[in-house]
PDB file of N, CA and C in Angstrom:
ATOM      1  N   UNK A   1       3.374 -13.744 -12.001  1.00  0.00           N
ATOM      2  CA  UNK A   1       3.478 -13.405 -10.586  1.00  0.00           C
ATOM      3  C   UNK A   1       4.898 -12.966 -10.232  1.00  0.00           C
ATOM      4  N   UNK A   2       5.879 -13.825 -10.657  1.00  0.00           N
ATOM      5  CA  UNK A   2       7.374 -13.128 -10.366  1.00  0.00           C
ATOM      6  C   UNK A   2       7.475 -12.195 -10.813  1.00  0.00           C
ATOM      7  N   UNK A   3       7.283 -11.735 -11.920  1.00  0.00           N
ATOM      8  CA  UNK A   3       7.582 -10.520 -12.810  1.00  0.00           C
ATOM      9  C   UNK A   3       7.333  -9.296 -12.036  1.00  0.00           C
ATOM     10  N   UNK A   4       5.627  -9.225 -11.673  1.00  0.00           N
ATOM     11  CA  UNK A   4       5.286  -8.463 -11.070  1.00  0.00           C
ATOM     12  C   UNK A   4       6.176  -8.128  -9.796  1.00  0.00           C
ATOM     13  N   UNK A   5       6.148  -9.262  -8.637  1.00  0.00           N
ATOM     14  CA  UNK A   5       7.095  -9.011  -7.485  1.00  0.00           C
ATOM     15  C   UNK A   5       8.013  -8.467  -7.669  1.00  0.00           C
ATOM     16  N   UNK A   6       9.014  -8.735  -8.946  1.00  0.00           N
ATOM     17  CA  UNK A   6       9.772  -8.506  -9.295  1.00  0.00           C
ATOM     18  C   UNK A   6      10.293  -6.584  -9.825  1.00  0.00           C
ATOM     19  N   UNK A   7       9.235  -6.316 -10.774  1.00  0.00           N
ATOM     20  CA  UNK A   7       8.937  -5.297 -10.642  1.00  0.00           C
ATOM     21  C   UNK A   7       8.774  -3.970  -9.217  1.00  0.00           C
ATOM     22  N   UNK A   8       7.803  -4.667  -8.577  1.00  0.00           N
ATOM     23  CA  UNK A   8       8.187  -4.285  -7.340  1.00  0.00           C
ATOM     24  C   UNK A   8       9.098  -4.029  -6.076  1.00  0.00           C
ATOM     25  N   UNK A   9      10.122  -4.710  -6.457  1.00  0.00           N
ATOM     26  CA  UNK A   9      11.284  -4.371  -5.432  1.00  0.00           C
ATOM     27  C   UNK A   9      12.250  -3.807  -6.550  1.00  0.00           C
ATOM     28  N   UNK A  10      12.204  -4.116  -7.768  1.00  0.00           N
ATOM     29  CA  UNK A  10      13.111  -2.893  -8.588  1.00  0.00           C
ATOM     30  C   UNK A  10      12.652  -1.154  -8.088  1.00  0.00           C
ATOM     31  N   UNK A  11      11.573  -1.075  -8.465  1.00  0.00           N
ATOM     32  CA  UNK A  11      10.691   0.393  -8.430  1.00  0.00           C
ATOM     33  C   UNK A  11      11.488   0.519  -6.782  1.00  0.00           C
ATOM     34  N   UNK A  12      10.672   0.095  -5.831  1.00  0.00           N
ATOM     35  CA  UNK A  12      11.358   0.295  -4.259  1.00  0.00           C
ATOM     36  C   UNK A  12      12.769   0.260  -4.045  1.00  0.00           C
ATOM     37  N   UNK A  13      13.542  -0.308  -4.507  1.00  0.00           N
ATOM     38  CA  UNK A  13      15.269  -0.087  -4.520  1.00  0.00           C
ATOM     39  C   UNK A  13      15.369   0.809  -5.254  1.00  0.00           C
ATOM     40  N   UNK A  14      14.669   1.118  -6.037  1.00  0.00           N
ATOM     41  CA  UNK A  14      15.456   2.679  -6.836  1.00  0.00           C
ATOM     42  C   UNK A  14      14.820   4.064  -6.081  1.00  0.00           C
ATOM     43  N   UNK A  15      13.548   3.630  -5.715  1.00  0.00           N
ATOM     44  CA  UNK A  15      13.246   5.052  -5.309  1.00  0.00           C
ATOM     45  C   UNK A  15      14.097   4.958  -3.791  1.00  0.00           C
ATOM     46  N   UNK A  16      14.474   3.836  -3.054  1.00  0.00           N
ATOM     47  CA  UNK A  16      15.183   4.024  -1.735  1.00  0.00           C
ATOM     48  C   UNK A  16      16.551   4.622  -1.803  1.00  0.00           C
ATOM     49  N   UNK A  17      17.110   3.923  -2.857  1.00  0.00           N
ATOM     50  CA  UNK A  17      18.646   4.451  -3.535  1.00  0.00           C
ATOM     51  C   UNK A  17      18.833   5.911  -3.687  1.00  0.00           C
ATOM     52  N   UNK A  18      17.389   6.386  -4.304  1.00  0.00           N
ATOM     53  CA  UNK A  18      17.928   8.025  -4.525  1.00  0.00           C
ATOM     54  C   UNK A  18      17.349   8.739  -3.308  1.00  0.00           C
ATOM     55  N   UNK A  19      17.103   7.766  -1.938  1.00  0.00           N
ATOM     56  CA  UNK A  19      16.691   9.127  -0.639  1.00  0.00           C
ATOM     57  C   UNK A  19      15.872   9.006  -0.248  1.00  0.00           C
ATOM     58  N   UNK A  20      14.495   8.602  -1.107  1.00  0.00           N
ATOM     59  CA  UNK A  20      13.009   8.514  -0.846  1.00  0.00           C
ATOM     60  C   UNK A  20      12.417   7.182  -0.281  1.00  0.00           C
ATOM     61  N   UNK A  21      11.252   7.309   0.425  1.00  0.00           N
ATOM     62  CA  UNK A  21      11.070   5.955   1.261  1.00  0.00           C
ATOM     63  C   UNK A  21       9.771   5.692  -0.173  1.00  0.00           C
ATOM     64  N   UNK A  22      10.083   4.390   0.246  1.00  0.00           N
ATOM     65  CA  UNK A  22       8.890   3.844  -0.917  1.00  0.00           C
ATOM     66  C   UNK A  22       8.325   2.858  -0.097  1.00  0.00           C
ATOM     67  N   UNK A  23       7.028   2.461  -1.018  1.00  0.00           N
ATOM     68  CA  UNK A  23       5.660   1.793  -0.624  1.00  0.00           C
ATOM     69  C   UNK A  23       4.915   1.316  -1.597  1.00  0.00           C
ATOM     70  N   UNK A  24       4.547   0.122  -1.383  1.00  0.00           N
ATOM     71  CA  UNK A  24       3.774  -0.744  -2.862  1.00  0.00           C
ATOM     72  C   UNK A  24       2.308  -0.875  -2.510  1.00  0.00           C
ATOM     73  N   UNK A  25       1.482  -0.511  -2.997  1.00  0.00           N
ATOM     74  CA  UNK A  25       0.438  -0.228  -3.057  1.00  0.00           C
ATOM     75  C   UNK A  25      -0.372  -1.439  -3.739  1.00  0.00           C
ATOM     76  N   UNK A  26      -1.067  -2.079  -3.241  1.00  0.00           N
ATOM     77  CA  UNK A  26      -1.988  -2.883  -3.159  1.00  0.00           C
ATOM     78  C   UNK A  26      -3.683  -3.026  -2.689  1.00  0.00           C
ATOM     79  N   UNK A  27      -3.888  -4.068  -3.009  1.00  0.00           N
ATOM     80  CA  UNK A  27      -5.534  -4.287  -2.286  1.00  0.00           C
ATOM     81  C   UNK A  27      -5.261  -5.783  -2.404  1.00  0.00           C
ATOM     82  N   UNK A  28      -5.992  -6.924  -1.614  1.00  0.00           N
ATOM     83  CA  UNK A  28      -5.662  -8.148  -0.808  1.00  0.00           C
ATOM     84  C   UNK A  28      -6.050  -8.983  -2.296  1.00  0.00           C
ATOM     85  N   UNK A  29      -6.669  -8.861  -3.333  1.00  0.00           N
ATOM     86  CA  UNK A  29      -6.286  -9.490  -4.545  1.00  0.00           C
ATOM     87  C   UNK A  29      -4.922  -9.650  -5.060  1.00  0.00           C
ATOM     88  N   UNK A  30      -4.415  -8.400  -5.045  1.00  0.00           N
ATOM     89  CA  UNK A  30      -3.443  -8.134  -5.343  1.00  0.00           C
ATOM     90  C   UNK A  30      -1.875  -8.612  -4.802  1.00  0.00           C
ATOM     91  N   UNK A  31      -2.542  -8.829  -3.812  1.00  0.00           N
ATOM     92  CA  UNK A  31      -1.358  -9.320  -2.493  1.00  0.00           C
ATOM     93  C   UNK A  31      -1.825 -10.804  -2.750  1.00  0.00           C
ATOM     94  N   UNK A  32      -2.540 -11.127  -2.597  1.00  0.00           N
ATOM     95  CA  UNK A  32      -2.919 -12.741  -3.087  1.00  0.00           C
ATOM     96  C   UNK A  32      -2.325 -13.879  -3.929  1.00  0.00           C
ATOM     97  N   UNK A  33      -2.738 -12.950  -5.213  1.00  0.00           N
ATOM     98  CA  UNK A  33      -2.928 -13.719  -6.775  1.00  0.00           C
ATOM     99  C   UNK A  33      -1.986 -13.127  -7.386  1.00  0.00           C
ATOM    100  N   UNK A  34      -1.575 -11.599  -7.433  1.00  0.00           N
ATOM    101  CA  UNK A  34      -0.525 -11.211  -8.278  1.00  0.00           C
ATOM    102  C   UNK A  34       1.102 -11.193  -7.777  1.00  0.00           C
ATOM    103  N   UNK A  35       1.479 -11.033  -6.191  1.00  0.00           N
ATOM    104  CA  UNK A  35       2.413 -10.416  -5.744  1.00  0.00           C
ATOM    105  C   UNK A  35       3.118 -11.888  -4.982  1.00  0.00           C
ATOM    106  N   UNK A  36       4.505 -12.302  -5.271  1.00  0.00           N
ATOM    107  CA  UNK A  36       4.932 -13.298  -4.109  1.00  0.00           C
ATOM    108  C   UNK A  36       4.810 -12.453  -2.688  1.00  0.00           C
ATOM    109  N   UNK A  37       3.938 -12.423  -2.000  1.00  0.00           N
ATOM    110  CA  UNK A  37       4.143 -11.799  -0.475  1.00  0.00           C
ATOM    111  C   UNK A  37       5.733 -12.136   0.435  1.00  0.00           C
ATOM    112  N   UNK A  38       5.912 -13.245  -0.219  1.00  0.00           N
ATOM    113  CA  UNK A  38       7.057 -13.751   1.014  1.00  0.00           C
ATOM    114  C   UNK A  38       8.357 -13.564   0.535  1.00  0.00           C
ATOM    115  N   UNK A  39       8.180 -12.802  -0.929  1.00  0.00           N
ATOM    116  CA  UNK A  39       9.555 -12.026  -1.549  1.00  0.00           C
ATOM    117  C   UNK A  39       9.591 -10.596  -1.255  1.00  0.00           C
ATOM    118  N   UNK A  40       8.415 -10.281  -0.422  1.00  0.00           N
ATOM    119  CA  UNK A  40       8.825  -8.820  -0.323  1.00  0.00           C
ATOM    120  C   UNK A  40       8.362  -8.122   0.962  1.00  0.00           C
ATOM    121  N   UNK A  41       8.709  -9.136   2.015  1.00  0.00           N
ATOM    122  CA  UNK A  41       8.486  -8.895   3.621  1.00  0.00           C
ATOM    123  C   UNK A  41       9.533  -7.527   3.616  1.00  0.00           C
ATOM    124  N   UNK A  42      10.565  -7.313   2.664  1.00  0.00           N
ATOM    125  CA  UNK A  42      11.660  -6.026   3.368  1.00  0.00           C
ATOM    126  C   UNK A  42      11.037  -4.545   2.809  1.00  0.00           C
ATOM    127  N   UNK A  43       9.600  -5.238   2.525  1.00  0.00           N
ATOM    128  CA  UNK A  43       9.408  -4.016   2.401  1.00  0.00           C
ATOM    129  C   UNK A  43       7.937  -3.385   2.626  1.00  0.00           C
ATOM    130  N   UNK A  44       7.356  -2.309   2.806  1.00  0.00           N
ATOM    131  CA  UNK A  44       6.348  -1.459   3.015  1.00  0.00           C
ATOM    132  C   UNK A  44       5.007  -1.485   2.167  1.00  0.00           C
ATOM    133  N   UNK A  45       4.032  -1.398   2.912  1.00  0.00           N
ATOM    134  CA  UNK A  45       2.442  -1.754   2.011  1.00  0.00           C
ATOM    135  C   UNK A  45       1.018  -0.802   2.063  1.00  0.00           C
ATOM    136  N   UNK A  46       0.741  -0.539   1.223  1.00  0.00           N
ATOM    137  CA  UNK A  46      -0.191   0.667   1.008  1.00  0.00           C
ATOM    138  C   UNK A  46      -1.126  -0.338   0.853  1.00  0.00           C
ATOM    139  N   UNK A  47      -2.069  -0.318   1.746  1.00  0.00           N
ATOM    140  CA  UNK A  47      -3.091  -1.460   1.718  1.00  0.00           C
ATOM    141  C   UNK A  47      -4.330  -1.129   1.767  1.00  0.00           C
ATOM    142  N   UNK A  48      -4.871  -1.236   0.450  1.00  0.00           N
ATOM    143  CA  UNK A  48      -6.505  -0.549   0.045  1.00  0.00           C
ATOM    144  C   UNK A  48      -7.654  -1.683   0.151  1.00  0.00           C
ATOM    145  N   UNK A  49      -8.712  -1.387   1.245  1.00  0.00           N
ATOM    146  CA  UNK A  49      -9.629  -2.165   1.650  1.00  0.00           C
ATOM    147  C   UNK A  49     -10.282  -1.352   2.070  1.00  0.00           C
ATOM    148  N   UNK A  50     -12.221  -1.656   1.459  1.00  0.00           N
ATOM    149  CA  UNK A  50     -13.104  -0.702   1.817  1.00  0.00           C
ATOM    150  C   UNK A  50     -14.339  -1.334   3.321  1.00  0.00           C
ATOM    151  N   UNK A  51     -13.541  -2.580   2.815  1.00  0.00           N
ATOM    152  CA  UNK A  51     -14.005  -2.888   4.486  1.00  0.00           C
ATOM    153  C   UNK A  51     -14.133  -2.644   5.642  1.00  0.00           C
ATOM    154  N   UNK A  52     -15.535  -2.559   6.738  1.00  0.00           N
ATOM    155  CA  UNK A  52     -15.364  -2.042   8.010  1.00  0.00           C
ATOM    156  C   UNK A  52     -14.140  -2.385   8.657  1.00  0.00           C
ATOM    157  N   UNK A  53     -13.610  -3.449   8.608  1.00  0.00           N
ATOM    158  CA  UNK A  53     -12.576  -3.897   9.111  1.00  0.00           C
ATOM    159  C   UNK A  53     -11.515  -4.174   7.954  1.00  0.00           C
ATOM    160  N   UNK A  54     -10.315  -4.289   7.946  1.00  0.00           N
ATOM    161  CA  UNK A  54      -9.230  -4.656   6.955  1.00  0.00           C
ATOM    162  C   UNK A  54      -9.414  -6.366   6.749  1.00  0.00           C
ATOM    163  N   UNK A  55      -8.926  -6.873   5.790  1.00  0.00           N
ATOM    164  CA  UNK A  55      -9.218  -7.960   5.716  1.00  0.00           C
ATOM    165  C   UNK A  55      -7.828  -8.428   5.016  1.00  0.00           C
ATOM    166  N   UNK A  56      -6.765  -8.170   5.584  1.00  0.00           N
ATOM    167  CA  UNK A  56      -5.664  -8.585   5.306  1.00  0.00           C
ATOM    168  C   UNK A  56      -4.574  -9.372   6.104  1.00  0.00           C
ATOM    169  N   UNK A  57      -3.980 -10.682   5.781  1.00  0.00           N
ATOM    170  CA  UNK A  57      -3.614 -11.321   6.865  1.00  0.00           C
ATOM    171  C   UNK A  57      -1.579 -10.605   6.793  1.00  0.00           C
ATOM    172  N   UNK A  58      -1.157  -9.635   5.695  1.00  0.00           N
ATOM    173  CA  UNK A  58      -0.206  -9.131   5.798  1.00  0.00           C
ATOM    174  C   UNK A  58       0.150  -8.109   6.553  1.00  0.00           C
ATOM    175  N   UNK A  59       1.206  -7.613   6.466  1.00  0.00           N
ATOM    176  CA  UNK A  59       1.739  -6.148   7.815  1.00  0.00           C
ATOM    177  C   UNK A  59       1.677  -5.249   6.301  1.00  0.00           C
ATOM    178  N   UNK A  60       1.134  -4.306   7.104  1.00  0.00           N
ATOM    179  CA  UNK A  60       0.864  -3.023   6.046  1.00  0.00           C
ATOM    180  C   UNK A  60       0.942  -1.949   7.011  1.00  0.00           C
ATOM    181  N   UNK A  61       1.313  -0.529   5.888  1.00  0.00           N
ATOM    182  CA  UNK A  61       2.003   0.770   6.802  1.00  0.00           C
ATOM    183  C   UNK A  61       0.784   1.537   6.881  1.00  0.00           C
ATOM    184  N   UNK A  62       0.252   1.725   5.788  1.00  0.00           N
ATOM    185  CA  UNK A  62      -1.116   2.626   5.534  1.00  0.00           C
ATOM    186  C   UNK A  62      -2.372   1.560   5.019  1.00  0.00           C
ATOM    187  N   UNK A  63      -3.127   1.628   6.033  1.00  0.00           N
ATOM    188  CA  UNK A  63      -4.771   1.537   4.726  1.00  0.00           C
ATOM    189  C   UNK A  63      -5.689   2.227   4.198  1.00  0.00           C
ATOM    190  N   UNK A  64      -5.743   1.897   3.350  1.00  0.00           N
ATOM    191  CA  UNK A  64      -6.940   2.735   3.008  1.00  0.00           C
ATOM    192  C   UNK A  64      -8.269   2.641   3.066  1.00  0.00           C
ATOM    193  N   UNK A  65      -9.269   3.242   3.804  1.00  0.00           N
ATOM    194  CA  UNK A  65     -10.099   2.689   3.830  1.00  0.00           C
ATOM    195  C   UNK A  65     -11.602   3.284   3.015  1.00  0.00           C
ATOM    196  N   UNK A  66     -11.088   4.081   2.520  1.00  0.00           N
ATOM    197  CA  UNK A  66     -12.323   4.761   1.777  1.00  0.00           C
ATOM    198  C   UNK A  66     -12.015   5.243   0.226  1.00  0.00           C
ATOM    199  N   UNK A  67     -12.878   5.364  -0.174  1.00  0.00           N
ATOM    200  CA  UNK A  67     -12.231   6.317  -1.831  1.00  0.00           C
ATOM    201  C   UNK A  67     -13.650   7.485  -1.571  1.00  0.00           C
ATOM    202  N   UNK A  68     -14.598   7.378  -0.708  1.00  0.00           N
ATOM    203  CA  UNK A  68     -15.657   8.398  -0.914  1.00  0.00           C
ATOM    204  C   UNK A  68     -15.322   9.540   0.351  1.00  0.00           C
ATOM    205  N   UNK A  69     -13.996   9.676   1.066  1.00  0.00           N
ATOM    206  CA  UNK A  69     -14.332  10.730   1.954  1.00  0.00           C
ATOM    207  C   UNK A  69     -14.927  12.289   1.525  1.00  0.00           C
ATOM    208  N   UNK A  70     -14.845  13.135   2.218  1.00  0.00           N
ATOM    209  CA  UNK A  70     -15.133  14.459   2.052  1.00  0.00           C
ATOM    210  C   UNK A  70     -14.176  15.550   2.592  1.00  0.00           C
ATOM    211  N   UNK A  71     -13.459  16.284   1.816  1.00  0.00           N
ATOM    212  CA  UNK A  71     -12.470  17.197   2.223  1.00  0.00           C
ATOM    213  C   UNK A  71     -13.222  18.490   2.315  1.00  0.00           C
ATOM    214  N   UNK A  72     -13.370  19.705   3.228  1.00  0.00           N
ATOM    215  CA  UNK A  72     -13.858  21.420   2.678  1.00  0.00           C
ATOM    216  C   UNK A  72     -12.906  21.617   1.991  1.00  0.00           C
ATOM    217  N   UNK A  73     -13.854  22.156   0.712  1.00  0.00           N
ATOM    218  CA  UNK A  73     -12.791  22.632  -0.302  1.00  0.00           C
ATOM    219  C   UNK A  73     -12.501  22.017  -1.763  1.00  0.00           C
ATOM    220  N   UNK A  74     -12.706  20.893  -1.581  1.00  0.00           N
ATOM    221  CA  UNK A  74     -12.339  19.728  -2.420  1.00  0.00           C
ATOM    222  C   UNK A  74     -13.629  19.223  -2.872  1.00  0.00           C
ATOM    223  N   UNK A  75     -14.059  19.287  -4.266  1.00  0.00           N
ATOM    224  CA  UNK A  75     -16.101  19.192  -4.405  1.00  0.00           C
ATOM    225  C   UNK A  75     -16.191  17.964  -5.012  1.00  0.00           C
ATOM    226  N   UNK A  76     -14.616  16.770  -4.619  1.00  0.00           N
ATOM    227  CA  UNK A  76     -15.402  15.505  -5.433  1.00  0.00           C
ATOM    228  C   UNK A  76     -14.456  14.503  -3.786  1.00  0.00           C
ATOM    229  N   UNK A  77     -15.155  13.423  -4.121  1.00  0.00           N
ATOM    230  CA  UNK A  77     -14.561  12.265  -3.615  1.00  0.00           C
ATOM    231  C   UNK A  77     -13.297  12.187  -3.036  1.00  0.00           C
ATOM    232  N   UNK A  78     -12.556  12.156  -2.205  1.00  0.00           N
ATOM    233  CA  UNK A  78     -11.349  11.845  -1.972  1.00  0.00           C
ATOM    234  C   UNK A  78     -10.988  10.962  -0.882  1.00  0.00           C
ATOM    235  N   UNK A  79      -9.826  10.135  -0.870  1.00  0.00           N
ATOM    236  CA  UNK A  79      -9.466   8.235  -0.734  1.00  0.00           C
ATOM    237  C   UNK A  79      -8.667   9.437   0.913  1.00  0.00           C
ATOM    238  N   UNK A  80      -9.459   8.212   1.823  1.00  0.00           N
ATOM    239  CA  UNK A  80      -9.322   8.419   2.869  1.00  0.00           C
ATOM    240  C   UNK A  80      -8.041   7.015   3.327  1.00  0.00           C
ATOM    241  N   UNK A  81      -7.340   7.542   4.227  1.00  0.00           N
ATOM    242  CA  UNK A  81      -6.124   6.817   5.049  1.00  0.00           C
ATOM    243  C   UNK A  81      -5.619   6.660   6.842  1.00  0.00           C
ATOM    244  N   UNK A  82      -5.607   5.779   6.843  1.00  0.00           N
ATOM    245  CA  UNK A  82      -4.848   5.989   7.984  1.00  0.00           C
ATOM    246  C   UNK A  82      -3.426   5.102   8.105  1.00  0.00           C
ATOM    247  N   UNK A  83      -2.473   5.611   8.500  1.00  0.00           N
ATOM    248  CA  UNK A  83      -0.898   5.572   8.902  1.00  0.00           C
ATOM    249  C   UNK A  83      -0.595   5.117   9.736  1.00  0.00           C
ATOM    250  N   UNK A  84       0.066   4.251  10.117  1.00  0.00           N
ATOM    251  CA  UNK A  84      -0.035   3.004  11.388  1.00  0.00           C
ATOM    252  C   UNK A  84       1.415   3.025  12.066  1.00  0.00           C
ATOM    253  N   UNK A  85       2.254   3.841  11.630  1.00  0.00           N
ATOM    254  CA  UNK A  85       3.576   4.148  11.779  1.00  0.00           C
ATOM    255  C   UNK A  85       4.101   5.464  12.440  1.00  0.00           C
ATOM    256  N   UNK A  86       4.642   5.169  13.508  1.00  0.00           N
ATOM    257  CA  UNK A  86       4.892   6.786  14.536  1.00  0.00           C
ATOM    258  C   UNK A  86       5.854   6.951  13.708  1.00  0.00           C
ATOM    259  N   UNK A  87       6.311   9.001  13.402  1.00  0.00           N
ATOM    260  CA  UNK A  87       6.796   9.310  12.423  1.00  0.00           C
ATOM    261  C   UNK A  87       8.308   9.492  13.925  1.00  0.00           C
ATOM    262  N   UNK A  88       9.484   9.568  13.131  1.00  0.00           N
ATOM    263  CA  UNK A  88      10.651   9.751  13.763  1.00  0.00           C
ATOM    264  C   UNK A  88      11.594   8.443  14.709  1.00  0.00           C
TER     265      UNK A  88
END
């Protein structure tokens, strides 16, 4: 479990260091059982749940809530989102 957390705020301090905003990507197992949650409040959460509702008791930036949307144009499956964060 540390390792992993651990892992995770390395990857996010480096991609913040060179400019880019970063985001750790999860689903509520993941945030659970693998990740210390309370080592990495400073930072941002890509939060994948196919639930009508989210079922996460953490702060997250994006969820995801689908992997079956439909794009024109696009002839397979594609992972639907919504962004919870006003840009600027």
């Amino acid at each position: 479990r540390q390792d992993f957390t651990n892992y995770c705020k390395v990857f996010c301090d480096t991609i913040e260091h060179a400019g880019y905003d970063s985001m750790i990507y999860a689903n509520m197992k993941w945030m659970a059982f693998t990740l210390d949650m309370e080592e990495l409040t400073d930072y941002r959460f890509w939060y994948a749940d196919y639930h009508e509702l989210p079922q996460c008791p953490y702060e997250y930036t994006i969820w995801q809530y689908s992997e079956n949307g439909t794009v024109p144009g696009i002839n397979t499956p594609v992972d639907l989102n919504i962004w919870f964060q006003k840009e600027g």
